[in-house]
N, C-alpha and C. Protein backbone atom coordinates (compact mmCIF):
# COMPACT_ATOMS: atom_id res chain seq x y z
N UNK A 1 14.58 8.29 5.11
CA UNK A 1 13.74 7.47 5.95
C UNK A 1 12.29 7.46 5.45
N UNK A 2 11.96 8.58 4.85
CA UNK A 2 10.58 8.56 4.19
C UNK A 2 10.57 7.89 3.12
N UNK A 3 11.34 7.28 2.70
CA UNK A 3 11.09 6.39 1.25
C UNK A 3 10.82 5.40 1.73
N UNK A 4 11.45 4.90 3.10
CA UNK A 4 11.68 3.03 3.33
C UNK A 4 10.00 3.02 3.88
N UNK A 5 9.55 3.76 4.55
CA UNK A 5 8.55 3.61 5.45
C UNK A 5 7.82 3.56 3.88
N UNK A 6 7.55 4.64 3.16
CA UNK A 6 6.48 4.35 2.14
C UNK A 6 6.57 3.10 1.30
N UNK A 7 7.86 2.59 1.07
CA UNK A 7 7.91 1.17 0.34
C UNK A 7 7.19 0.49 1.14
N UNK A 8 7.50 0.35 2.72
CA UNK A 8 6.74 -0.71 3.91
C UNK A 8 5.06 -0.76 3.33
N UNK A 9 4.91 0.91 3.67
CA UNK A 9 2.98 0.70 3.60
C UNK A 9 2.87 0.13 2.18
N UNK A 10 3.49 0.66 0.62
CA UNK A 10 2.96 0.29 -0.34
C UNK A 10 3.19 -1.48 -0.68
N UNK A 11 4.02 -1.98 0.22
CA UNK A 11 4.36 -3.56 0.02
C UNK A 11 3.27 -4.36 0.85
N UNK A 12 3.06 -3.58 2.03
CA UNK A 12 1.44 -4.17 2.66
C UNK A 12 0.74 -4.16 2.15
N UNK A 13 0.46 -2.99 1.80
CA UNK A 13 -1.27 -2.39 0.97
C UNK A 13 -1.07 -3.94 -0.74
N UNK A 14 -0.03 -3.74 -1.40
CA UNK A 14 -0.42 -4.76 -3.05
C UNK A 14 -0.36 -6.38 -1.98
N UNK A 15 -0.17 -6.44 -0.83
CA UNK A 15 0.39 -8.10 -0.65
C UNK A 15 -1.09 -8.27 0.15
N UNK A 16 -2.30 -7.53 0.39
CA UNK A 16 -3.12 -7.46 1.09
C UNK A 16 -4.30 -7.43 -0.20
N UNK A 17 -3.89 -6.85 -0.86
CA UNK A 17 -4.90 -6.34 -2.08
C UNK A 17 -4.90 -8.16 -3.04
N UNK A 18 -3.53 -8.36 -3.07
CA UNK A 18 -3.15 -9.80 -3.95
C UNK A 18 -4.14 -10.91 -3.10
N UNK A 19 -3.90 -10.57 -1.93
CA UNK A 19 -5.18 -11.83 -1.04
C UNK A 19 -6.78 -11.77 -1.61
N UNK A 20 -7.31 -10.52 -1.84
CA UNK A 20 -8.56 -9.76 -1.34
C UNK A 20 -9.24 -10.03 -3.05
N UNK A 21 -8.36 -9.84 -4.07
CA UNK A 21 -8.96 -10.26 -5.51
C UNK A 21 -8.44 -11.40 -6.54
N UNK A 22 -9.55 -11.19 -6.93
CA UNK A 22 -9.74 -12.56 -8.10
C UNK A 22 -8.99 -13.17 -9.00
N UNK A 23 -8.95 -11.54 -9.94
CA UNK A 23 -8.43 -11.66 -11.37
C UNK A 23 -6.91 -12.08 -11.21
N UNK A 24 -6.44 -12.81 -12.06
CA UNK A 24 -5.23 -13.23 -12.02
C UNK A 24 -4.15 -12.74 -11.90
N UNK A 25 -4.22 -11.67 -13.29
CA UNK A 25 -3.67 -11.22 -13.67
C UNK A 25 -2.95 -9.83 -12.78
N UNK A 26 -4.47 -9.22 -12.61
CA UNK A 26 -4.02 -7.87 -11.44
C UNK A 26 -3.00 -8.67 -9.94
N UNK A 27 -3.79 -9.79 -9.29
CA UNK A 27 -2.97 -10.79 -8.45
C UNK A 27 -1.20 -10.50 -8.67
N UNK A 28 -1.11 -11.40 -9.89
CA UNK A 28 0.37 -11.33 -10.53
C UNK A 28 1.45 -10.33 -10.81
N UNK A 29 0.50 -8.55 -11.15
CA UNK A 29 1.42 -7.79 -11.15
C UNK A 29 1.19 -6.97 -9.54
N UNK A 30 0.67 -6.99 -8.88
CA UNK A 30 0.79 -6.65 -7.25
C UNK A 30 1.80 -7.63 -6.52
N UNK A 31 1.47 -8.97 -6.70
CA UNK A 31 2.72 -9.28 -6.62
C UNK A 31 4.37 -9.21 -6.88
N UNK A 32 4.27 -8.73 -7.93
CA UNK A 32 5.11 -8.47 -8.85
C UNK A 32 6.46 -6.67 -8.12
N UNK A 33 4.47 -5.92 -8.13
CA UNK A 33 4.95 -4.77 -7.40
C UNK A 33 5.56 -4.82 -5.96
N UNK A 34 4.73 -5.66 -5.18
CA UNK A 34 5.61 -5.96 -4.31
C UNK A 34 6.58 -6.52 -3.77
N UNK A 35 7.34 -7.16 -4.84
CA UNK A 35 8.92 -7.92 -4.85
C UNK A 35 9.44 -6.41 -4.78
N UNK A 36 9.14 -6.01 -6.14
CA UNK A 36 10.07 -4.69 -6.18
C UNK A 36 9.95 -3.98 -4.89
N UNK A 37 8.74 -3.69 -4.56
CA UNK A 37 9.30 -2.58 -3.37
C UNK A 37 9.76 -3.46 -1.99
N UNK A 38 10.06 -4.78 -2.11
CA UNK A 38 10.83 -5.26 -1.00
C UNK A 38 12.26 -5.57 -1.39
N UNK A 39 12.60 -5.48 -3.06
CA UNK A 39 14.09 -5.47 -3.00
C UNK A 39 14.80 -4.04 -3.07
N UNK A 40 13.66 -3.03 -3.47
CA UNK A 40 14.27 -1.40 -2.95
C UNK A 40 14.08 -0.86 -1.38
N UNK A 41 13.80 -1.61 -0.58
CA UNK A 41 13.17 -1.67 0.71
C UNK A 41 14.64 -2.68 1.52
N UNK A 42 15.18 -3.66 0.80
CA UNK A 42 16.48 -4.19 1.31
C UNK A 42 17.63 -2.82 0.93
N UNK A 43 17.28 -2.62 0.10
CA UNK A 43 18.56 -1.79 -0.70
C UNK A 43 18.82 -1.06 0.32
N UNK A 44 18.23 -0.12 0.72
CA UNK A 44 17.85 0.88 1.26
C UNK A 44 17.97 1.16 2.57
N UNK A 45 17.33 -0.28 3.74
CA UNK A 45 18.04 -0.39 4.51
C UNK A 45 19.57 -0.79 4.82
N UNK A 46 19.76 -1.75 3.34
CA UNK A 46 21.48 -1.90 3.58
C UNK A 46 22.41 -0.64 4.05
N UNK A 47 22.03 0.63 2.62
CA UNK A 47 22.61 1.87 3.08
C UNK A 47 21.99 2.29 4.29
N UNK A 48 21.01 2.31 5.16
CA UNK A 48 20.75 3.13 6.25
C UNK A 48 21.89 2.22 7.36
N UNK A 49 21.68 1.29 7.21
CA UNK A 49 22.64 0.10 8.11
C UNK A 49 24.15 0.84 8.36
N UNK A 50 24.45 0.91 6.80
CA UNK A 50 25.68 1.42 6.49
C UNK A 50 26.64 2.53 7.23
């Protein structure tokens, strides 16, 4: 249960940060980071579901 909750805060915190700056590039991989921690964040609840 402590993993899903930390994916939650770290998928807020890059999708908040992606609003807040400029550079493109940093934009693109926060985005990026936060796909990932919302498709290990599905995973994850699938098994808790389970």
């Amino acid at each position: 249960m402590a993993r899903i909750e930390f994916l939650r805060e770290q998928l807020a915190r890059a999708e908040r940060l992606a609003k807040a700056i400029l550079d493109q590039k940093t934009v693109e991989r926060l985005q990026a980071f936060a796909a990932e921690c919302r498709t290990e964040l599905q995973v994850l609840t699938r098994r808790a579901a389970a």
